[in-house]
Structure formats: C-alpha cells, structure tokens
PDB file of N, CA and C in Angstrom:
ATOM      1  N   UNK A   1     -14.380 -13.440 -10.011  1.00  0.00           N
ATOM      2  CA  UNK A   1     -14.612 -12.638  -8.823  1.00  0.00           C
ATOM      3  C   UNK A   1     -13.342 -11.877  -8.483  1.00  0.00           C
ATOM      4  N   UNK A   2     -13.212 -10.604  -7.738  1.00  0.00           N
ATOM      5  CA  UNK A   2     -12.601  -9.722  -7.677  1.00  0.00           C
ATOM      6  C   UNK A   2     -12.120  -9.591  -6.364  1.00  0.00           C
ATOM      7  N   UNK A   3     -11.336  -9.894  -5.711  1.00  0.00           N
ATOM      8  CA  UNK A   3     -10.558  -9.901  -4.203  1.00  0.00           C
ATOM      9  C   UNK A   3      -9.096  -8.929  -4.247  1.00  0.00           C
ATOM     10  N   UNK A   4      -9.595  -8.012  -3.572  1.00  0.00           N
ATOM     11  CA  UNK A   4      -8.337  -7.308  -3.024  1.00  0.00           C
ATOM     12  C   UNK A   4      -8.141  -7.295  -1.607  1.00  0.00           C
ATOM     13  N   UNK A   5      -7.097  -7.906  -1.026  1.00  0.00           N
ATOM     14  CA  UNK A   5      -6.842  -7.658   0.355  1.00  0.00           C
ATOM     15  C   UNK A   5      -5.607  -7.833   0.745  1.00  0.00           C
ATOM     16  N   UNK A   6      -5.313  -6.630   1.170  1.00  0.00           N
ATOM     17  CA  UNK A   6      -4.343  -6.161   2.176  1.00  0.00           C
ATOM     18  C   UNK A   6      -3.801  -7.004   3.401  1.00  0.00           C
ATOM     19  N   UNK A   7      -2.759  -7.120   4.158  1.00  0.00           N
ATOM     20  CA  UNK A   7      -1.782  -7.727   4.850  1.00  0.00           C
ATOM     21  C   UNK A   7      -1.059  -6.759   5.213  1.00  0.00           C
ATOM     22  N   UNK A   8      -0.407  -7.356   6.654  1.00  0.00           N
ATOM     23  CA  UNK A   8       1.129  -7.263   7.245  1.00  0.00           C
ATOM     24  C   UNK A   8       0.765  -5.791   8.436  1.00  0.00           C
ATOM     25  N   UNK A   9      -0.072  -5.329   8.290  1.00  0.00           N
ATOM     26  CA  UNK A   9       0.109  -3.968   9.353  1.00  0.00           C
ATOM     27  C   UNK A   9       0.105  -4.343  10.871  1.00  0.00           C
ATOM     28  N   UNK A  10       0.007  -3.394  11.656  1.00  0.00           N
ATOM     29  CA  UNK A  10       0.289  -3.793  12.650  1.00  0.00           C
ATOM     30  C   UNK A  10       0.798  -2.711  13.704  1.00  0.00           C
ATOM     31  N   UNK A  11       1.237  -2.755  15.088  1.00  0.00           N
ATOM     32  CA  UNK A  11       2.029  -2.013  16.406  1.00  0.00           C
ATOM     33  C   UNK A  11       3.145  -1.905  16.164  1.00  0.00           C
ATOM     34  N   UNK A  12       3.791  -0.550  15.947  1.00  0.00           N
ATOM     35  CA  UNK A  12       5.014  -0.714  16.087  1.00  0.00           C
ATOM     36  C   UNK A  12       5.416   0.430  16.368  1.00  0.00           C
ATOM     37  N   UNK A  13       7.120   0.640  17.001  1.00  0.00           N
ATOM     38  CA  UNK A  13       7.386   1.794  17.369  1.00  0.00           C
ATOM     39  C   UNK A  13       7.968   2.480  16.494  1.00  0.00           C
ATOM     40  N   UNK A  14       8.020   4.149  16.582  1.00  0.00           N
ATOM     41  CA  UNK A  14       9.159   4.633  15.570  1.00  0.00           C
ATOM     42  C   UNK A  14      10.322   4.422  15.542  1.00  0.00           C
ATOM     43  N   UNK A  15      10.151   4.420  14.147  1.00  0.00           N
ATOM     44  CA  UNK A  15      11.363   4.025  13.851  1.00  0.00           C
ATOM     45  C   UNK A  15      11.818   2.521  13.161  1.00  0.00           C
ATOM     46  N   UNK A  16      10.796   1.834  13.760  1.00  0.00           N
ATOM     47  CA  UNK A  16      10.800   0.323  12.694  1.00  0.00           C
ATOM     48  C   UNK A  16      10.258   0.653  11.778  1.00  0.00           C
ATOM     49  N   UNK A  17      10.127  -0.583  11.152  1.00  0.00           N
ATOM     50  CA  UNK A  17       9.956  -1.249   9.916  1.00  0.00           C
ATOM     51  C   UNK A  17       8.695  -1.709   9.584  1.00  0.00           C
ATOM     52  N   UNK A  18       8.060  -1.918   8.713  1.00  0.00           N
ATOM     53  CA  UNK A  18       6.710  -2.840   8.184  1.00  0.00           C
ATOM     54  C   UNK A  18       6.881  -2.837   6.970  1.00  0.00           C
ATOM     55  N   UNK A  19       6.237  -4.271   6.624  1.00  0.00           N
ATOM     56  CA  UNK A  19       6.163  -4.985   5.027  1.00  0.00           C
ATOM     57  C   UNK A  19       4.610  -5.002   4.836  1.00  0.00           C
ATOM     58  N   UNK A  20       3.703  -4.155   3.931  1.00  0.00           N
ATOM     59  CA  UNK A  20       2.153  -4.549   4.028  1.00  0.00           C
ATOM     60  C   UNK A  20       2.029  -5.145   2.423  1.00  0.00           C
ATOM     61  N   UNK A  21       1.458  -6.049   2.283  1.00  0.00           N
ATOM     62  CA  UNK A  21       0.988  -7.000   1.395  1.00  0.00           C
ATOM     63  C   UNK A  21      -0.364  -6.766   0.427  1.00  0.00           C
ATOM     64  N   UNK A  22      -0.512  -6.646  -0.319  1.00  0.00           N
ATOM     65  CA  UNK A  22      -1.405  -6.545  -1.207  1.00  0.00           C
ATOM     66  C   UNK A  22      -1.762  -7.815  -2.606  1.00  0.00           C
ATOM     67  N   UNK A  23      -2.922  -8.200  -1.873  1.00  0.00           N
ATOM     68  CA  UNK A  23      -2.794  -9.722  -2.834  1.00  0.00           C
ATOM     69  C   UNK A  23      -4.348  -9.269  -3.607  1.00  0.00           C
ATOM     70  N   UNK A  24      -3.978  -8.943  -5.194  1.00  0.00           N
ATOM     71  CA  UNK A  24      -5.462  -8.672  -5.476  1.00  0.00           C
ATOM     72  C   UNK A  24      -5.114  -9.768  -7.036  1.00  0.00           C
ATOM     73  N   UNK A  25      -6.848 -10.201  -6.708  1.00  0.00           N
ATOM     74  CA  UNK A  25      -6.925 -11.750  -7.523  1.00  0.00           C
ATOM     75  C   UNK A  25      -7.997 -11.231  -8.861  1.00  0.00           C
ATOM     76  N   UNK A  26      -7.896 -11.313 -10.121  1.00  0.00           N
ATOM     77  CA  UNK A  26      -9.259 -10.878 -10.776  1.00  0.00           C
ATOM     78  C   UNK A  26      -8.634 -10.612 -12.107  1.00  0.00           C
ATOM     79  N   UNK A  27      -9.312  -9.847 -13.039  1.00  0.00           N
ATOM     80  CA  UNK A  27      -8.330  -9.421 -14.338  1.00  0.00           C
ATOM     81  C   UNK A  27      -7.548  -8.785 -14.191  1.00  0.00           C
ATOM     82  N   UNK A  28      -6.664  -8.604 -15.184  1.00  0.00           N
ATOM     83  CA  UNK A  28      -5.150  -7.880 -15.325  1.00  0.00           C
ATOM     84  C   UNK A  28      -5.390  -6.220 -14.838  1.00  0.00           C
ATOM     85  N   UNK A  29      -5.124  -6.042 -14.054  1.00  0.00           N
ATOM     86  CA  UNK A  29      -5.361  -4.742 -13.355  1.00  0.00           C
ATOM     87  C   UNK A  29      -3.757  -4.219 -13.914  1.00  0.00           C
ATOM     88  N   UNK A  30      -4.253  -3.337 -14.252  1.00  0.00           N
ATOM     89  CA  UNK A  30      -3.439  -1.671 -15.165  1.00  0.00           C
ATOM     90  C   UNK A  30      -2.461  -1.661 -14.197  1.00  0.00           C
ATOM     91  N   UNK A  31      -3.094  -1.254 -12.747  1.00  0.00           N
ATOM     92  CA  UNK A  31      -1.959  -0.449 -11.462  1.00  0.00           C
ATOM     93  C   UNK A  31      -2.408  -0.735 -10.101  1.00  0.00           C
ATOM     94  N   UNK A  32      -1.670  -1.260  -9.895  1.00  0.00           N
ATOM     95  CA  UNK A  32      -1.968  -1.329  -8.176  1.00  0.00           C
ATOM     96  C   UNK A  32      -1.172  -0.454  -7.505  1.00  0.00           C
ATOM     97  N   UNK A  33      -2.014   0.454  -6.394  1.00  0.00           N
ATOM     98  CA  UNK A  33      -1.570   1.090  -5.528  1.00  0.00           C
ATOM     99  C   UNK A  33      -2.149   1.200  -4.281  1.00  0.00           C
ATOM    100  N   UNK A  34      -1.302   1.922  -3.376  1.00  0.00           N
ATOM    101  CA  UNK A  34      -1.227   2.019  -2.118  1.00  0.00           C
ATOM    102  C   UNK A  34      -1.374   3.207  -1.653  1.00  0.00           C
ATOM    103  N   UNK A  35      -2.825   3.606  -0.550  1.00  0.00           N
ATOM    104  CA  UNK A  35      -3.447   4.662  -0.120  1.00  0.00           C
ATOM    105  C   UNK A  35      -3.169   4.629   1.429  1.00  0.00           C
ATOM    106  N   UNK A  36      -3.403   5.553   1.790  1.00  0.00           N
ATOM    107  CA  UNK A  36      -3.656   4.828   3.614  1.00  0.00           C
ATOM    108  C   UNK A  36      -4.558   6.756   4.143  1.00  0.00           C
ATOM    109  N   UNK A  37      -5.364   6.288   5.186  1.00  0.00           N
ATOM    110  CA  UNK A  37      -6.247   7.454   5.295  1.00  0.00           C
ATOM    111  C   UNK A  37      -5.867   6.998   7.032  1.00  0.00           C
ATOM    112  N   UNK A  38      -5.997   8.290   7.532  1.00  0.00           N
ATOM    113  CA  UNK A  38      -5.725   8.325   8.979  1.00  0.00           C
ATOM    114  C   UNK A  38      -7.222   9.511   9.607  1.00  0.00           C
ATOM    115  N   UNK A  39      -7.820   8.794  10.673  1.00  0.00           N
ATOM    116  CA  UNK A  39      -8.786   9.651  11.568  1.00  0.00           C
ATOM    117  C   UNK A  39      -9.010  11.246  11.036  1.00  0.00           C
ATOM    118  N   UNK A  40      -9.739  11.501  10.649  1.00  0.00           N
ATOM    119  CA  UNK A  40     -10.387  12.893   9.917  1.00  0.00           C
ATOM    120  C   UNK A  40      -9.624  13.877   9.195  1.00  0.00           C
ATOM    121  N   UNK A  41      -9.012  12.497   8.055  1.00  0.00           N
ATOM    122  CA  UNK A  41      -8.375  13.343   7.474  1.00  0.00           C
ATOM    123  C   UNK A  41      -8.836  12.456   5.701  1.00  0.00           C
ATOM    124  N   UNK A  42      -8.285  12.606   5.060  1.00  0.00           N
ATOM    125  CA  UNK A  42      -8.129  12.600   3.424  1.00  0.00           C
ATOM    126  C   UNK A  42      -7.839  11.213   2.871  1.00  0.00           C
ATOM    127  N   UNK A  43      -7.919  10.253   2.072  1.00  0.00           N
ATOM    128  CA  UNK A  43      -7.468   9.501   1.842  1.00  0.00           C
ATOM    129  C   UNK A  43      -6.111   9.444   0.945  1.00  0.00           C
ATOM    130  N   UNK A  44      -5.118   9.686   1.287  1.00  0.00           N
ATOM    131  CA  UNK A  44      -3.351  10.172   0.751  1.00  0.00           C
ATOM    132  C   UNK A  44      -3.046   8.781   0.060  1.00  0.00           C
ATOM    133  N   UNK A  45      -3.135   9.225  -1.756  1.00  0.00           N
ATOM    134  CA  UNK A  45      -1.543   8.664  -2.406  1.00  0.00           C
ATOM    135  C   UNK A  45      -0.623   8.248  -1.804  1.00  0.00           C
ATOM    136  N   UNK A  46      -0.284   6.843  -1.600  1.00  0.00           N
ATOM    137  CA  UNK A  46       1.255   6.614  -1.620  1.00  0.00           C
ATOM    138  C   UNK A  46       2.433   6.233  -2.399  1.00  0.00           C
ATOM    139  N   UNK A  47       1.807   5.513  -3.095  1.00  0.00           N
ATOM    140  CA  UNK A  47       2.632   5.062  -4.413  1.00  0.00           C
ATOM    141  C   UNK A  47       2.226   3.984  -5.610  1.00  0.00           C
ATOM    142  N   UNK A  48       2.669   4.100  -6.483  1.00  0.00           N
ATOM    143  CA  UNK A  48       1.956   3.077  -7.745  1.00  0.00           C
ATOM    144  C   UNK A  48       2.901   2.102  -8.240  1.00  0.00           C
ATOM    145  N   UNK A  49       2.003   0.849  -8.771  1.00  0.00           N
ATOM    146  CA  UNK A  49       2.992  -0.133  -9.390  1.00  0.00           C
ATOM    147  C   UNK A  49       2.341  -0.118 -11.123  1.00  0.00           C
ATOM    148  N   UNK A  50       2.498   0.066 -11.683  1.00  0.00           N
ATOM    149  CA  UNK A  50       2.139  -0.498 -13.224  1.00  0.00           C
ATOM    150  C   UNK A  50       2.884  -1.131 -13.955  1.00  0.00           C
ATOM    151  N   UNK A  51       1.354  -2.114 -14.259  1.00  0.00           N
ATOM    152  CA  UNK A  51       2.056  -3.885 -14.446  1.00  0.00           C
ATOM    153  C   UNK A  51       2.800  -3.390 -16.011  1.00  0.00           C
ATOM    154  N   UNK A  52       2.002  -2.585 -16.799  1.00  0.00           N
ATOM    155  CA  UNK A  52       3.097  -3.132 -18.531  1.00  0.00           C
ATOM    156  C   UNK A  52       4.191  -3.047 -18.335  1.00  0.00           C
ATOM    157  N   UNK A  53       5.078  -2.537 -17.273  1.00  0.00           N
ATOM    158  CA  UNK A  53       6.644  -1.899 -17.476  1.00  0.00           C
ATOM    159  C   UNK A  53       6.883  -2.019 -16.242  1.00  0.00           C
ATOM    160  N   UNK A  54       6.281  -2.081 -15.358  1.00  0.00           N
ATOM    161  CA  UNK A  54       7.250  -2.345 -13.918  1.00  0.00           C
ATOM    162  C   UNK A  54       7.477  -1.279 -13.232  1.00  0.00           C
ATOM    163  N   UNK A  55       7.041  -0.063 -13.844  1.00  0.00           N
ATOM    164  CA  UNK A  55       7.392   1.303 -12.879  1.00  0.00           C
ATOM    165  C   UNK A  55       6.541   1.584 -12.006  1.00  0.00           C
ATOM    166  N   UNK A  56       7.201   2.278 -10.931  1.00  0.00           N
ATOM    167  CA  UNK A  56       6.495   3.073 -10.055  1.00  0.00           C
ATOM    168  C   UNK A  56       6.766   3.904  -9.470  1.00  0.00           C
ATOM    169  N   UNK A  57       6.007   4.790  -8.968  1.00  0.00           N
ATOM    170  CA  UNK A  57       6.095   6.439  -8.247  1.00  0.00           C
ATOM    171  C   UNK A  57       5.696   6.222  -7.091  1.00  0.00           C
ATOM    172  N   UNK A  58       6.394   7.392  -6.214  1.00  0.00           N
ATOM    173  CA  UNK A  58       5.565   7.371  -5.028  1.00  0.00           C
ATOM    174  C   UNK A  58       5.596   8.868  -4.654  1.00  0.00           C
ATOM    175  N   UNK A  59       4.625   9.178  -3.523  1.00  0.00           N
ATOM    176  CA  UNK A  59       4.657  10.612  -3.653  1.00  0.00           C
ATOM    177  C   UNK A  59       5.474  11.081  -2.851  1.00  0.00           C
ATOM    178  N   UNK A  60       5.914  12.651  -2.858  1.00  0.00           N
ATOM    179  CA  UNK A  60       7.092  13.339  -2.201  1.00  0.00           C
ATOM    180  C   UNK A  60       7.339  12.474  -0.665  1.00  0.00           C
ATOM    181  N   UNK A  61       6.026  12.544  -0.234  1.00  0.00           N
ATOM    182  CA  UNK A  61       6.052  12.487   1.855  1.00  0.00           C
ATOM    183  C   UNK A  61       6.230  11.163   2.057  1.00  0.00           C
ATOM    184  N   UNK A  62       6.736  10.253   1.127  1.00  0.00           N
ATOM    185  CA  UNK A  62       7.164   8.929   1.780  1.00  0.00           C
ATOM    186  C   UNK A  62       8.832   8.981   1.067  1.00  0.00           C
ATOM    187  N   UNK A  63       8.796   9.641  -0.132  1.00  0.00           N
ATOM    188  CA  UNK A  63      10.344   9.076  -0.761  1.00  0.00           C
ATOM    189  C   UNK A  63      11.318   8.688  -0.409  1.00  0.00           C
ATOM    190  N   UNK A  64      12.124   7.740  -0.298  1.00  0.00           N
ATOM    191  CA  UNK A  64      13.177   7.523   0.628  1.00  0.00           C
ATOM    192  C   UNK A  64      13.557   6.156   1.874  1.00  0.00           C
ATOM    193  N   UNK A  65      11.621   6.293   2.009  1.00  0.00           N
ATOM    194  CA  UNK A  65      11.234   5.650   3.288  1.00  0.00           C
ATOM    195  C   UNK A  65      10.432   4.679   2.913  1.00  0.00           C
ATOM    196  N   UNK A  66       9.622   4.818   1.847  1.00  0.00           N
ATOM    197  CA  UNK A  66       8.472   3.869   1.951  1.00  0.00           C
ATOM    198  C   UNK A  66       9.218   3.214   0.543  1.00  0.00           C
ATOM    199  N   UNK A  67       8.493   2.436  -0.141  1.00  0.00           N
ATOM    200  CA  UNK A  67       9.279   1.281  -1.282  1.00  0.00           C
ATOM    201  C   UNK A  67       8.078   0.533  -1.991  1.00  0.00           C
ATOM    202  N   UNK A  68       7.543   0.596  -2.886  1.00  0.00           N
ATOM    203  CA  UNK A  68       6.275  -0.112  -3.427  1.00  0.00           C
ATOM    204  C   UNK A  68       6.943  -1.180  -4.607  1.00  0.00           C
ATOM    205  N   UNK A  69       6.635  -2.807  -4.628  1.00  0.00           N
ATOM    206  CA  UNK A  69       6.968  -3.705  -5.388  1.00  0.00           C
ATOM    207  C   UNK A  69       6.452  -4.703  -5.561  1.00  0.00           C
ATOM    208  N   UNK A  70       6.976  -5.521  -7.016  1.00  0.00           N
ATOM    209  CA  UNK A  70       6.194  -6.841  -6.656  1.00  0.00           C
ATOM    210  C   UNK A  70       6.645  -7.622  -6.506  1.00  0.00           C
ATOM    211  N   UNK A  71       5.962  -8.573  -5.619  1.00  0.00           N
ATOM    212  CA  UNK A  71       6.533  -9.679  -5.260  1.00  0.00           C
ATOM    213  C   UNK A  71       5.980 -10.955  -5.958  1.00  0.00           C
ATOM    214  N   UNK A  72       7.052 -10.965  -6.949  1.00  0.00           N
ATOM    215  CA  UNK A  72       6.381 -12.586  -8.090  1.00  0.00           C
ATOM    216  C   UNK A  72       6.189 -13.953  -7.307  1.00  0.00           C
ATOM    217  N   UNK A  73       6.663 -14.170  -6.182  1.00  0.00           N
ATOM    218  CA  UNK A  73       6.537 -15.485  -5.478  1.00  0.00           C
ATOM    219  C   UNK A  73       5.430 -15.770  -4.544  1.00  0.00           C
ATOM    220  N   UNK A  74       4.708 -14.280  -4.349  1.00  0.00           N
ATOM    221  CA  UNK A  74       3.746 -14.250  -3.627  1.00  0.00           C
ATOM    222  C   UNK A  74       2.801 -14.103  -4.179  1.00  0.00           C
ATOM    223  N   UNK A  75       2.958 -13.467  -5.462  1.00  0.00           N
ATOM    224  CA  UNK A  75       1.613 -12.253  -6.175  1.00  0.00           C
ATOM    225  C   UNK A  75       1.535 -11.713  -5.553  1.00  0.00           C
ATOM    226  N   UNK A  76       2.088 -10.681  -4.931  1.00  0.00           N
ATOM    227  CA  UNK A  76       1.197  -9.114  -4.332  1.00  0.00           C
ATOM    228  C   UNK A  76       2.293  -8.192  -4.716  1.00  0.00           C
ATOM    229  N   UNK A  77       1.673  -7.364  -4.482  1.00  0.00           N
ATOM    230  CA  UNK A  77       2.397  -5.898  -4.412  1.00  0.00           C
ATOM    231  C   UNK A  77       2.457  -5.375  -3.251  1.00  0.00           C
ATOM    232  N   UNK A  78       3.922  -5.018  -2.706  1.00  0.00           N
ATOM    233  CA  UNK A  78       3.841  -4.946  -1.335  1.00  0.00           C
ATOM    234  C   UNK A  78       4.612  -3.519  -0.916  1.00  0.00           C
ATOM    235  N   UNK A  79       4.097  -2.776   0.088  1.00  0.00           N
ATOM    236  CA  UNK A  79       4.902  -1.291   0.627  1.00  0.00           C
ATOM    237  C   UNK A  79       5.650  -1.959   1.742  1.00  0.00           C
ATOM    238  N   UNK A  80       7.426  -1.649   1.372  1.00  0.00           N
ATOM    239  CA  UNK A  80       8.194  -1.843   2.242  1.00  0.00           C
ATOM    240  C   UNK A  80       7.781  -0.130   2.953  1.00  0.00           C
ATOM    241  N   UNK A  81       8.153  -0.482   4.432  1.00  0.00           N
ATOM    242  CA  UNK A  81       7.732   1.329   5.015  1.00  0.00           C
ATOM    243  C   UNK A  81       8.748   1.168   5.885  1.00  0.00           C
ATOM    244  N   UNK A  82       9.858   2.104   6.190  1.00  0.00           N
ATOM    245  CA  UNK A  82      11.132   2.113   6.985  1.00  0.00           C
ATOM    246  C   UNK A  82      11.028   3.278   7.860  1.00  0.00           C
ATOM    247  N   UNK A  83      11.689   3.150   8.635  1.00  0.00           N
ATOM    248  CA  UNK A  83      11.887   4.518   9.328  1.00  0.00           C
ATOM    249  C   UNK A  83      10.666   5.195  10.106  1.00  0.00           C
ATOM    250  N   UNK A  84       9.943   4.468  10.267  1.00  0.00           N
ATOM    251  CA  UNK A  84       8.167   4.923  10.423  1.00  0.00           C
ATOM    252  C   UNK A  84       8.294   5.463  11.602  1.00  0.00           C
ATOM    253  N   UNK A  85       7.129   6.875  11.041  1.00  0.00           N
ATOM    254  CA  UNK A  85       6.967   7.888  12.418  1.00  0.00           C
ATOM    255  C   UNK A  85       5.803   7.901  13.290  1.00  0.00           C
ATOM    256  N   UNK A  86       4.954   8.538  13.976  1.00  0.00           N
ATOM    257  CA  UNK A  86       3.923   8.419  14.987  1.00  0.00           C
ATOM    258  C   UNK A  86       2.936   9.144  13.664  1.00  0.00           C
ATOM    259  N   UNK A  87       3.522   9.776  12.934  1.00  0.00           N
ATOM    260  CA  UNK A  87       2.466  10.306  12.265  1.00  0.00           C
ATOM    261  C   UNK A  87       1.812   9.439  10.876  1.00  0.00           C
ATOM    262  N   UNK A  88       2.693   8.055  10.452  1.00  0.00           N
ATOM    263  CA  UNK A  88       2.418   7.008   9.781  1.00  0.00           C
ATOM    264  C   UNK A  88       1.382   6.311   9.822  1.00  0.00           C
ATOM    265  N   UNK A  89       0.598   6.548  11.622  1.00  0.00           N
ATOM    266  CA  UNK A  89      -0.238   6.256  11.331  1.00  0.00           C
ATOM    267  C   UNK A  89      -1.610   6.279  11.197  1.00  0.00           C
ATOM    268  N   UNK A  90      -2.074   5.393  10.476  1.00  0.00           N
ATOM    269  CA  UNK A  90      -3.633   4.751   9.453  1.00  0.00           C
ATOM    270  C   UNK A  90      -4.362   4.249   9.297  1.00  0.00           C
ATOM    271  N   UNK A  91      -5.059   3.897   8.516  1.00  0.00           N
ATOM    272  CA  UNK A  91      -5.487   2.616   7.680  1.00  0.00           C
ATOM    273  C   UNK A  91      -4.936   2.698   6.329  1.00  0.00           C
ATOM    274  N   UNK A  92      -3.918   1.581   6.290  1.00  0.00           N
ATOM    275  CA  UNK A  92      -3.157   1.176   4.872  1.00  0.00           C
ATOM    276  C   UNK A  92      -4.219   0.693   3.983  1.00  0.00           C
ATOM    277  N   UNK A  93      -5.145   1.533   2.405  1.00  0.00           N
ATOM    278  CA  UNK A  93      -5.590   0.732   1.514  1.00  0.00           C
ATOM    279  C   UNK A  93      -4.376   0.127   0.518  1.00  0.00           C
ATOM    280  N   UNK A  94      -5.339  -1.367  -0.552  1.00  0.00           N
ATOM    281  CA  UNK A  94      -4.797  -1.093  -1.536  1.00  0.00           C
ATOM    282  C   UNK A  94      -5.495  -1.156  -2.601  1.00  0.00           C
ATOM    283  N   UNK A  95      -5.397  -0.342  -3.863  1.00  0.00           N
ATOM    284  CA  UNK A  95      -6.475  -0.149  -4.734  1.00  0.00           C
ATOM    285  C   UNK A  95      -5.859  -0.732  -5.945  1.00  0.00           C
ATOM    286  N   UNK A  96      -6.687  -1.774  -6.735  1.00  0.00           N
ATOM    287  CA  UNK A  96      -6.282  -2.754  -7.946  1.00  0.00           C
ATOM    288  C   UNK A  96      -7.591  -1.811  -9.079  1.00  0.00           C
ATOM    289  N   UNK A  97      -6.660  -1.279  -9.850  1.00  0.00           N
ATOM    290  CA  UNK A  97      -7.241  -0.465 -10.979  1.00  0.00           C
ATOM    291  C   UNK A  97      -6.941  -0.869 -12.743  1.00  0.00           C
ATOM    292  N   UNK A  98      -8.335  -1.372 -13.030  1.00  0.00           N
ATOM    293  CA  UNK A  98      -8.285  -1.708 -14.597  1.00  0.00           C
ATOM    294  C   UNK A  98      -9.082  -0.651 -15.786  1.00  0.00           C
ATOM    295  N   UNK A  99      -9.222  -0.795 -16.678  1.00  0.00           N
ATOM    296  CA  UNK A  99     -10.097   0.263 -17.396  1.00  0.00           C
ATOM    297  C   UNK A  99     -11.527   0.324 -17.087  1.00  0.00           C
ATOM    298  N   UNK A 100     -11.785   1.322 -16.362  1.00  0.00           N
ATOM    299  CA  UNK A 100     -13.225   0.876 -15.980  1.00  0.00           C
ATOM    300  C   UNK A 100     -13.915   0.925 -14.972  1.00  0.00           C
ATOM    301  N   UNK A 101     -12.876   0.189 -14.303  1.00  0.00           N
ATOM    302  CA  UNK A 101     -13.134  -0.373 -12.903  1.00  0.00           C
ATOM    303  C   UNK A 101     -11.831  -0.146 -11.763  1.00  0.00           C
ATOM    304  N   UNK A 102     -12.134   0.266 -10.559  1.00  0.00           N
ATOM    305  CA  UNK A 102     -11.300   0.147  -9.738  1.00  0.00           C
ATOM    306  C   UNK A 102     -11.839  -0.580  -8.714  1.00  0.00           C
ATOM    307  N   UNK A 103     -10.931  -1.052  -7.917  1.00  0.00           N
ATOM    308  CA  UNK A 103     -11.281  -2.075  -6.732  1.00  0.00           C
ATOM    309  C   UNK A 103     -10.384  -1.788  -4.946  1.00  0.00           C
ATOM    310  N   UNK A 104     -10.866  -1.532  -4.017  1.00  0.00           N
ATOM    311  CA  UNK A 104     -10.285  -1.168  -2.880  1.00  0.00           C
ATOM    312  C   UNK A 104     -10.360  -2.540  -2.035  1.00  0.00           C
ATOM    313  N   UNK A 105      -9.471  -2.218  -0.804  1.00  0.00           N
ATOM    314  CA  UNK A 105      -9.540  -3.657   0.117  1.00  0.00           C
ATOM    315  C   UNK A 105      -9.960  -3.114   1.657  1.00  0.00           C
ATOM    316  N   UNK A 106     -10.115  -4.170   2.130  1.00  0.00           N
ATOM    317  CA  UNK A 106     -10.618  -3.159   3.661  1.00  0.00           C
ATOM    318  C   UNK A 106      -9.890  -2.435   4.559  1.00  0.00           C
ATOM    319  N   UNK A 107      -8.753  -2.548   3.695  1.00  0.00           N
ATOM    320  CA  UNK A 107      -7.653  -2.038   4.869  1.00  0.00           C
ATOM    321  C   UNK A 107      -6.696  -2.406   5.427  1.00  0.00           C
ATOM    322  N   UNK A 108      -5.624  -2.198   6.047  1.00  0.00           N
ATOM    323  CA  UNK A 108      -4.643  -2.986   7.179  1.00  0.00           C
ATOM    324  C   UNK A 108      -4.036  -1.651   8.521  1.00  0.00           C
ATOM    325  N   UNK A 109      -4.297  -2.043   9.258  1.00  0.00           N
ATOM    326  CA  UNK A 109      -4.202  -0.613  10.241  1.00  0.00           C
ATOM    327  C   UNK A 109      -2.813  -0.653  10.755  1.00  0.00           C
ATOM    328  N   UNK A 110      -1.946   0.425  10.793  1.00  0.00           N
ATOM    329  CA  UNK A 110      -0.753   0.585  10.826  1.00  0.00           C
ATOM    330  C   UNK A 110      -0.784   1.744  12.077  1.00  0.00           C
ATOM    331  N   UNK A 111      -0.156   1.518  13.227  1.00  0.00           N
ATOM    332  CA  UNK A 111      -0.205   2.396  14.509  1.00  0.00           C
ATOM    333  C   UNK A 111       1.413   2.269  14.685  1.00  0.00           C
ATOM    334  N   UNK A 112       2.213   3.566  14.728  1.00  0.00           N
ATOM    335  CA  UNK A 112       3.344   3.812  15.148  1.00  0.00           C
ATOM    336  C   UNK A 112       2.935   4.749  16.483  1.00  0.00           C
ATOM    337  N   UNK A 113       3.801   4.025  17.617  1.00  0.00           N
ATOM    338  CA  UNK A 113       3.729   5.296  18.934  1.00  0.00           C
ATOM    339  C   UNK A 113       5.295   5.334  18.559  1.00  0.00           C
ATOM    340  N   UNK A 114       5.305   6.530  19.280  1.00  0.00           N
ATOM    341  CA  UNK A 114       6.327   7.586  20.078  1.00  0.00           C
ATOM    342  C   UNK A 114       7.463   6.647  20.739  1.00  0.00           C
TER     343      UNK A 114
END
C-alpha cells in the first residue's frame, strides 16, 4: 500500500521559519517532490529530490530560501522554508513519483501573515 503524507505546516509570521515533512511509504519512488498551490491559482513546482544520486533542484522563486532533503533518520524528505513571506502562503503538496505511477498527499497548509 502506498501512503504519502505530508507534515510540519502551520501559522507563522514573516519572516520565520518552517520544516514540512514528507513521509511517503511504498516502492522505491524515482523522486520525491514538493508542490504547494495557493487559492485560485496553479499548482507551483518547488523542488525535487532523486533517490539514485541524491540531487536536487528547486525552482528560481524559492532559491536561496527554501532547501529540499532527506532525512535518513526519519525517512522523509523534508522542505526547510526560511525567510517566509505573506505570499508563501498554501497548501504544501508532496508528490512520490515512480515509473508509472505518481502519488500526491493531502496537503499541509502553510499561512504566513504580515
């Protein structure tokens, strides 16, 4: 059976910090990554982990700020997010992708005020 779910979001002001968690359980998934979609808008890329080699990308509008990794003591793959603005926020997905098949989680809602 196939479980992806997300952790750690939450209230916070700009300018902190959040750690969101991604614990997905099932076959060897290719890449796990991290989406987040905000109120009538698009569901936005944030960054990728791929398991053969350990690399990952993230896209231009987080670089710097946001941090995608894994965490071997936990199993997950987790977005460090720094510096967070009012416009950060979402709903944080995370998507566990194998040949074939991809898998989403329900979410973790991330609200930065002002």
């Amino acid at each position: 059976q196939v479980t992806v779910v997300e952790s750690g979001g939450g209230m916070v002001q700009a300018g902190d910090s959040l750690r969101l968690s991604c614990a997905a359980h099932g076959p060897a998934f290719t890449t796990i990554s991290w989406y987040r979609q905000a109120p009538g808008k698009v569901r936005e890329f944030l960054a990728v982990w791929v398991r053969a080699n350990g690399t990952t990308r993230h896209t231009d509008s987080v670089k710097g700020r946001f941090t995608i990794s894994r965490d071997t003591a936990k199993n997950t793959v987790d977005l460090q997010m720094n510096s967070l603005k009012p416009e950060d926020s979402a709903m944080y997905y995370c998507n566990a992708h194998m040949l074939g098949a991809s898998y989403w989680g329900q979410g973790t809602q991330v609200t930065v005020s002002s």
